[in-house]
Protein backbone atom coordinates (compact mmCIF):
# COMPACT_ATOMS: atom_id res chain seq x y z
CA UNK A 1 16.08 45.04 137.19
CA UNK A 2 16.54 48.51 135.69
CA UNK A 3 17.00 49.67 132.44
CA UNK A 4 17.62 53.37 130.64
CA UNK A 5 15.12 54.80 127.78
CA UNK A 6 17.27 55.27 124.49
CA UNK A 7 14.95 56.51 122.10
CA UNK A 8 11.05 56.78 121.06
CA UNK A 9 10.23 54.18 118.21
CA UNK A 10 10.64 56.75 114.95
CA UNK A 11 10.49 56.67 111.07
CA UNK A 12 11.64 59.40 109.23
CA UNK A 13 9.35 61.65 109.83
CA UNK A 14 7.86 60.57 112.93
CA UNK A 15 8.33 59.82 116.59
CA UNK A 16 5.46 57.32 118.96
CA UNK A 17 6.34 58.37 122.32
CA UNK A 18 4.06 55.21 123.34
CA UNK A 19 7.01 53.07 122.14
CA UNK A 20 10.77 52.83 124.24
CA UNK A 21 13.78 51.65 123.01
CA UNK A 22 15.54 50.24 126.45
CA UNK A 23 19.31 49.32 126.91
CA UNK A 24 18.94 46.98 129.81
CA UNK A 25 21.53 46.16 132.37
CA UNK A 26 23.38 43.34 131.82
CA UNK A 27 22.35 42.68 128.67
CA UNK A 28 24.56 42.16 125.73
CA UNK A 29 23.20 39.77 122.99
CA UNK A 30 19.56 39.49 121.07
CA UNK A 31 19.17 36.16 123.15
CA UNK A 32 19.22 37.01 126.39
CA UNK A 33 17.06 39.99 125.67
CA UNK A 34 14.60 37.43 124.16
CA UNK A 35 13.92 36.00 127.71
CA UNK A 36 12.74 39.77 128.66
CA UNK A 37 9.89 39.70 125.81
CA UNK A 38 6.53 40.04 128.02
CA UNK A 39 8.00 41.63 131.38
CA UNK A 40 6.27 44.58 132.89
CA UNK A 41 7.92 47.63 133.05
CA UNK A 42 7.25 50.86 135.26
CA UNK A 43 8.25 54.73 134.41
CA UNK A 44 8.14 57.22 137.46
CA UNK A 45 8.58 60.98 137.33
CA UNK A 46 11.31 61.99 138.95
CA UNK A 47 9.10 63.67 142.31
CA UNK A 48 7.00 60.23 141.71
CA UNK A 49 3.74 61.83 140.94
CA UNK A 50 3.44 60.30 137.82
CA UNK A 51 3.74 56.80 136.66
CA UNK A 52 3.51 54.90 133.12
CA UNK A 53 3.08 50.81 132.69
CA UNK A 54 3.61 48.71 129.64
CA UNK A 55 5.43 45.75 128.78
CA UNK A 56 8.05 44.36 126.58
CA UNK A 57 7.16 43.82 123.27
CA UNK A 58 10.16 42.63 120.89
CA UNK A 59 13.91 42.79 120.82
CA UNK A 60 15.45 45.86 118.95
CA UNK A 61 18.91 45.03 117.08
CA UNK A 62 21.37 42.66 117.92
CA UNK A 63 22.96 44.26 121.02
CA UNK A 64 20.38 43.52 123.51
CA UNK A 65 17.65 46.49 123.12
CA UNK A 66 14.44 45.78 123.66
CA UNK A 67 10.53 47.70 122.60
CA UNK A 68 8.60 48.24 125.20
CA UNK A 69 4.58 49.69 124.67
CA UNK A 70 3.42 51.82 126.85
CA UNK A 71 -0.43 53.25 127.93
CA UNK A 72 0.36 56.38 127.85
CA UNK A 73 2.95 58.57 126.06
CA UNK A 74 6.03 59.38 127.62
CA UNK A 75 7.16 63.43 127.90
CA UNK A 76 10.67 64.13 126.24
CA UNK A 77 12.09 64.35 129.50
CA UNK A 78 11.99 60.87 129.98
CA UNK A 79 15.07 60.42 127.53
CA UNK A 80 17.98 59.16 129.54
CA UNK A 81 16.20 58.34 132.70
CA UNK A 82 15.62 54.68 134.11
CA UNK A 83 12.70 51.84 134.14
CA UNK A 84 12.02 49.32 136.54
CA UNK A 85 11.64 45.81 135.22
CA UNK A 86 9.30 43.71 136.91
């Protein structure tokens, strides 16, 4: 399953680049992104040298977001690109 990086978790004046806000495939209501909560998910630079794990954390919104927590921070480049969901 794939899904594309919205946003970094922010406040108002910050931004955690550990944190991903994903719109997932398929995915349209707060319930069926519930049953993603505790999936793996995988990041890979785009020449696949470089690759970021976390899971699923919590649902973000009513539209079928989800928070995902990664080990490492994510570059800015990551924006718009997808995630594999395990």
């Amino acid at each position: 399953m794939e899904a594309f990086i919205v946003s970094f978790r922010r406040g108002a004046k910050t931004q955690d680049e550990r944190y991903i806000i994903l719109e997932v495939d398929g995915i349209s209501s707060d319930g069926e992104a519930a049953r993603l909560i505790g999936r793996r998910v995988v990041w890979r630079s785009p020449n696949g040298s470089f690759e970021v794990r976390g899971k699923i954390i919590r649902v973000h919104g009513k539209r079928g977001r989800v928070i995902a927590r990664l080990r490492k921070p994510l570059p800015g480049q990551a924006l718009g690109t997808k995630v594999l969901i395990l």
